[in-house]
Structures are given as structure tokens and as C-alpha cells.
Protein backbone atom coordinates (compact mmCIF):
# COMPACT_ATOMS: atom_id res chain seq x y z
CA UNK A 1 -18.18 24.81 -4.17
CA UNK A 2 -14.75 23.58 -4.99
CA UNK A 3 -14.00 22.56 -8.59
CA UNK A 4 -11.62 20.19 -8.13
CA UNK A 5 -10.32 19.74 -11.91
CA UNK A 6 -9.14 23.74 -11.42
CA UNK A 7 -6.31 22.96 -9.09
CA UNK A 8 -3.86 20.70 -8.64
CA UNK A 9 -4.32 17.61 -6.31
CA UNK A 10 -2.13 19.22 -3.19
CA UNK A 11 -4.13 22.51 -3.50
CA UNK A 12 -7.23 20.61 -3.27
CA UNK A 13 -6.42 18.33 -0.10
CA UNK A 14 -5.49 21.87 1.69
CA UNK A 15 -8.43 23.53 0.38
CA UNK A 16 -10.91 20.92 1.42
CA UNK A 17 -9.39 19.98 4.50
CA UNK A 18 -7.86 22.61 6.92
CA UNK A 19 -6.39 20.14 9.35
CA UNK A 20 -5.01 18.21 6.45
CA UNK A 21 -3.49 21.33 5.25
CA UNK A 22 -1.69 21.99 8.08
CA UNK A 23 -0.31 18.30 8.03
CA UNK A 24 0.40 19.03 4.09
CA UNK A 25 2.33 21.97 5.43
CA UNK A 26 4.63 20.29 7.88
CA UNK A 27 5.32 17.41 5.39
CA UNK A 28 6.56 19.83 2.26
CA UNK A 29 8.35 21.56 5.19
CA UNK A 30 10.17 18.56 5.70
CA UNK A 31 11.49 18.34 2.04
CA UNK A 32 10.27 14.28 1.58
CA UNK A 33 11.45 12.45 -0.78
CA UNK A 34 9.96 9.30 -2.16
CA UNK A 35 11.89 6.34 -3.02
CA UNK A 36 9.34 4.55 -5.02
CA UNK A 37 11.81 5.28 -7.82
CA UNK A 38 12.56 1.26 -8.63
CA UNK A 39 9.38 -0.18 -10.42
CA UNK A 40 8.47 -3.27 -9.72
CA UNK A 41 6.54 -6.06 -11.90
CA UNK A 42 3.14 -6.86 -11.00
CA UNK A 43 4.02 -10.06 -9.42
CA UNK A 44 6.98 -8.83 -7.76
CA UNK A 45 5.07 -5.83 -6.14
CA UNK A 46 2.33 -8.68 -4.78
CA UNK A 47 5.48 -11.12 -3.58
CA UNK A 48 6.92 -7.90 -1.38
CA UNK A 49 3.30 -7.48 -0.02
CA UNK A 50 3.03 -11.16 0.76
CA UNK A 51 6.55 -11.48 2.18
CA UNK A 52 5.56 -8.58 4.62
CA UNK A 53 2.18 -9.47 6.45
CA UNK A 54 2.11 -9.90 9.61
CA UNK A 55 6.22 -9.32 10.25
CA UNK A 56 8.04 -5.68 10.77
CA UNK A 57 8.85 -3.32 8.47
CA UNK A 58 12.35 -4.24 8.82
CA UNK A 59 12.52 -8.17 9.03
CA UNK A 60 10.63 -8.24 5.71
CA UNK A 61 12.71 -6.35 3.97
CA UNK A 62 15.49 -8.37 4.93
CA UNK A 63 13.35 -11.07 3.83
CA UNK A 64 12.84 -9.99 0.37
CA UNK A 65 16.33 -8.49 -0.03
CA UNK A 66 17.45 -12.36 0.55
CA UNK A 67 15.09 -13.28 -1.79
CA UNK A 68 16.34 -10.83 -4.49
CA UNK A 69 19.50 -12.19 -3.62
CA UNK A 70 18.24 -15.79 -4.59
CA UNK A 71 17.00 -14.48 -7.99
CA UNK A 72 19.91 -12.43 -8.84
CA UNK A 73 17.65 -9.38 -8.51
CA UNK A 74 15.00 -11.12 -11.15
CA UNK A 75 11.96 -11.92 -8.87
CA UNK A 76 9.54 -14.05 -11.94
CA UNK A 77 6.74 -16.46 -11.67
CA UNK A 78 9.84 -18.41 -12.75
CA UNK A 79 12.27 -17.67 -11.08
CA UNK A 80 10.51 -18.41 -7.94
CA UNK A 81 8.59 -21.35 -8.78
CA UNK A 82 12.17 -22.85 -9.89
CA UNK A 83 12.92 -22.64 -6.14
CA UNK A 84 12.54 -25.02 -3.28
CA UNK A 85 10.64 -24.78 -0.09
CA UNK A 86 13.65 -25.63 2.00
CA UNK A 87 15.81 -22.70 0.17
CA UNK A 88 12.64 -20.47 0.99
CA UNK A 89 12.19 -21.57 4.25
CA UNK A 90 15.89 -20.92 5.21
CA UNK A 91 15.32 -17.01 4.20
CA UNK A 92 12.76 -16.94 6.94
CA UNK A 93 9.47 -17.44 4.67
CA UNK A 94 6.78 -19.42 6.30
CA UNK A 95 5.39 -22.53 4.31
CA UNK A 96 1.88 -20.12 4.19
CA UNK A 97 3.49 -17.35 2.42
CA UNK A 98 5.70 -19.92 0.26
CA UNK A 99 2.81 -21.77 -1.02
CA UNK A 100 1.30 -18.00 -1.66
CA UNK A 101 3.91 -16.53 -3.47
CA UNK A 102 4.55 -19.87 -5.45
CA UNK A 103 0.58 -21.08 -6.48
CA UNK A 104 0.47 -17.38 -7.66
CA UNK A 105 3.50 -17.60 -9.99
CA UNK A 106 2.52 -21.11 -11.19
CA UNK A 107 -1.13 -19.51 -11.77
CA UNK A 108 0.40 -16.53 -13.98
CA UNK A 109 3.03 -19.06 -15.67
CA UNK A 110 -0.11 -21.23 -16.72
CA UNK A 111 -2.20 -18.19 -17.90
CA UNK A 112 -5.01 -18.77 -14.93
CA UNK A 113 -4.84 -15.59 -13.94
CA UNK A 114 -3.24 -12.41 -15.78
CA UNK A 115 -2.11 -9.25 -13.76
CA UNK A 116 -2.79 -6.79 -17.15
CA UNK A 117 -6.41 -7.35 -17.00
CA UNK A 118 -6.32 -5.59 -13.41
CA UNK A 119 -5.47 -2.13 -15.54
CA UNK A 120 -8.72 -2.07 -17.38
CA UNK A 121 -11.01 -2.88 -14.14
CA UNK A 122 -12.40 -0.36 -11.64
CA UNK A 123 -11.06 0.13 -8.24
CA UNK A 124 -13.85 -2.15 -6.67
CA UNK A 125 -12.88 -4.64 -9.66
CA UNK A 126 -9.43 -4.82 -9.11
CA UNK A 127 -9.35 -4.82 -4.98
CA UNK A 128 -12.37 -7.89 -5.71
CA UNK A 129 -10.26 -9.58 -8.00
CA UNK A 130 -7.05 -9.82 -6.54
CA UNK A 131 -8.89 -10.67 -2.71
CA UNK A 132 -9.69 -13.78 -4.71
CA UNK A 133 -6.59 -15.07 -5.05
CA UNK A 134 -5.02 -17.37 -2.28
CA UNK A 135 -2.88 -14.84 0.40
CA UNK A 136 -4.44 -11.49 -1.10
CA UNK A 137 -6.33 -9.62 1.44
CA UNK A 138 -8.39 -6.46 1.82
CA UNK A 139 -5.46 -4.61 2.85
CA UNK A 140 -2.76 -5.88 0.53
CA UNK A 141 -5.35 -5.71 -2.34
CA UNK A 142 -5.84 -1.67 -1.46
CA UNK A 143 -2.08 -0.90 -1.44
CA UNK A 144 -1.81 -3.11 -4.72
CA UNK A 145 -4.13 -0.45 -6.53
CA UNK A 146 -3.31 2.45 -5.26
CA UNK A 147 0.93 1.98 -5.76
CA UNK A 148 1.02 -0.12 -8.76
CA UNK A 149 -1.95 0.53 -10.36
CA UNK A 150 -1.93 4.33 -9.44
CA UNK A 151 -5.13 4.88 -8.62
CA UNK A 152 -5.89 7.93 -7.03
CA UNK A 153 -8.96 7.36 -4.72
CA UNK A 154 -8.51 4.33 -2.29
CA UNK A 155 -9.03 4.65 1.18
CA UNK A 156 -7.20 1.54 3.29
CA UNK A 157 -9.50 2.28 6.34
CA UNK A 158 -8.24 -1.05 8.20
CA UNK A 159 -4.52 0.18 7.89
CA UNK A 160 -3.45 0.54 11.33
CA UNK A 161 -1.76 3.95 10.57
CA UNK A 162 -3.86 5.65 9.13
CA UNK A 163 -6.44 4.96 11.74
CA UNK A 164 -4.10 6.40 14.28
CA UNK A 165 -2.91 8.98 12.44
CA UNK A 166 -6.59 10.19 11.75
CA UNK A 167 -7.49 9.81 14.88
CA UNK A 168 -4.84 11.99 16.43
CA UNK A 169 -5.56 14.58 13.26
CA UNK A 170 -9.08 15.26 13.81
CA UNK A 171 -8.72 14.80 17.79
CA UNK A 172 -11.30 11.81 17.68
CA UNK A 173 -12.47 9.78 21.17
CA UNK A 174 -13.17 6.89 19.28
CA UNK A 175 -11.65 5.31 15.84
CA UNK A 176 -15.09 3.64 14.06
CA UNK A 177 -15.05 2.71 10.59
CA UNK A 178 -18.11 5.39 9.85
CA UNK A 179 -16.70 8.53 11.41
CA UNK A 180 -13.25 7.62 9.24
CA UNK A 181 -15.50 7.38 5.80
CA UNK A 182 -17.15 10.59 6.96
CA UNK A 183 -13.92 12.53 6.96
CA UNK A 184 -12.43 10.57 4.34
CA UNK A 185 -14.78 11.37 2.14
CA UNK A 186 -13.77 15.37 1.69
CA UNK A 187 -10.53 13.80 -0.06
CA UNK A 188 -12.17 12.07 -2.78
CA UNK A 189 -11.19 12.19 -5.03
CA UNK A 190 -7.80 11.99 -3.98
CA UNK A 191 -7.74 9.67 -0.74
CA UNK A 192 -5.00 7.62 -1.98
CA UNK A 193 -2.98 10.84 -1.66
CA UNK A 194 -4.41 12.50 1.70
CA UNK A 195 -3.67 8.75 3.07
CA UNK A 196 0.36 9.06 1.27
CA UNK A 197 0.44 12.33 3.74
CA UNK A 198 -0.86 10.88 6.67
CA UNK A 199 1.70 7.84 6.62
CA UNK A 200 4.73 10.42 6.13
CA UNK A 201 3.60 12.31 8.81
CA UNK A 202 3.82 9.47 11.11
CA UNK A 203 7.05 8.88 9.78
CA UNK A 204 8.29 12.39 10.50
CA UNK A 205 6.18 12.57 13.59
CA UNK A 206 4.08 15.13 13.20
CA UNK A 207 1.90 13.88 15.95
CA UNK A 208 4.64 13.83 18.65
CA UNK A 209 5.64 17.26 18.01
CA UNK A 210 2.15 18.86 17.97
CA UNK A 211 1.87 17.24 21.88
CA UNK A 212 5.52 18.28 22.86
């Protein structure tokens, strides 16, 4: 039996998990650095996740970086509330993700809804919570908690990449949700970092030079 509280969270991934560890390996190999080093507000960690569904990687950070732009770099329930939907629409926002973005900062402004209380609620409470509000999805909800929140055990098993990436990791024939909680489930607790491995592995592609 494994006591997990004994090791540190990288040990325990590569002790539970031999084709993880592997992965693990290739990743510190790689020296990878993250650049999660500019902390963002609640709100302004739920705008970026907003601004990006649906669209690439790339045209939503230009996106947002036009946005900050906009703000002077001060992204508020005021700040963007204070703006138009013309101005917004002419950085490439749809009226969808406007009226998101902007109900949500009028909400918080108003004291409907309050971000802090998300810190004091359980995973399952916090994902629940903010799928309530108006643009918040499964998805975006999951990446919400584990980045800004921190929490340690959330597995996004409809993100795209991970599904490939676990699928090419464990050799798999087919992807279904129950075979991905079965493997995912040797992590825990610490699937929000096995999943942080799995997407810079992808990025470094791990895959591609396993196959070449």
C-alpha cells in the first residue's frame, strides 16, 4: 500500500503509475517552466476562460490581450461593464460572450453572486456553483478550480487533450468516459497534477516521439 502523505506529490504520480512515470520523466527532462507567474482576479481568470471557448489558443489570446489593452491592464466588473458592446465587438468578442462576461461583472458589482465564497466550498460545490452562472460550463468550471482555486484533485475528463493524450498513454482502442475514471482514479489524489503532465507532454510531444 502506498501512503501517499509520505512522499511528495511527483513521487507519488510515478509510484502509482508506471506509464505516468515515464511521461513525468520526459517532462522534468525537458526542464518546463510554468508561466502561471501573473495572478489573476477571480473575475478576470473566468473573463480569459470565457473569451477563449470555442476559438484557438492563439486568437483568444489576442482577444484578451486587446481587451487588457482596453482596461489599461485592469480587467474589473467595472471596468468592463463601463464598456460598450460595439467597442467589444470590434476586439472580436461575440455578443454571447459579451453579454457573459458583462451580466457576470454587473452580478459581482451588485453583490448577487461573490467569487470568495467559492474558497470555502468543496470541489463538487464550487464546479456546481459556478456551472450556474450564465456562460460557465463543465469544462471552464473544472479549470476554474483546479488553477485558481488550487485544488489538487479534478479530473477535466471532457478536455479534448487529455482524452487524447490518455489514450495514446495507456495504448487504449477506445476513449469512454469509464475506462478514463478507471485509470484516473490511481492519481487521486492528485489528478489535477497527473492531468498538468499530460497537457505538457502534448505540448512537448511526447507522443510523436515515442512513434518516431
Amino acid at each position: 500500500m502506498v501512503y501517499y502523505w509520505h512522499m511528495d506529490s511527483i513521487t507519488y504520480l510515478q509510484t502509482t503509475d508506471i506509464s505516468l512515470a515515464a511521461l513525468i520523466g520526459y517532462v522534468e527532462e525537458k526542464q518546463v517552466k510554468s508561466n502561471n507567474n501573473n495572478e489573476l482576479s477571480d473575475y478576470e481568470s473566468l473573463v480569459r476562460s470565457i473569451i477563449g471557448q470555442q476559438i484557438s489558443t492563439f486568437a483568444a489570446r489576442r482577444i484578451f490581450d486587446r481587451l487588457l489593452q482596453m482596461v489599461h491592464g485592469l480587467i474589473t466588473p467595472e471596468s468592463i461593464t463601463s464598456l460598450t458592446v460595439e467597442s467589444l465587438r470590434d476586439i472580436g468578442l461575440s455578443r454571447q460572450k459579451i453579454s457573459y462576461i458583462q451580466d457576470m461583472g454587473k452580478n459581482l458589482i451588485e453583490g448577487s453572486i461573490n467569487l470568495e465564497d467559492l474558497y470555502s466550498m468543496s470541489d463538487d460545490e464550487a464546479i456546481n456553483t459556478l456551472i450556474a452562472l450564465r456562460g460557465i460550463g463543465e469544462w471552464t468550471a473544472q479549470m476554474f478550480v483546479m488553477s485558481q482555486l488550487g485544488r489538487e484533485d479534478i479530473f477535466p475528463i471532457k478536455d479534448a487533450g487529455i482524452r487524447s493524450a490518455m489514450g495514446k498513454l495507456y495504448s487504449l482502442d477506445e476513449v469512454t468516459d469509464e475506462k478514463l475514471i478507471e485509470l484516473s482514479a490511481n492519481w487521486s489524489p492528485q489528478r489535477s497534477l497527473a492531468c498538468k503532465y499530460l497537457w505538457q507532454a502534448l505540448d512537448l510531444g511526447y507522443f510523436t516521439s515515442k512513434t518516431t
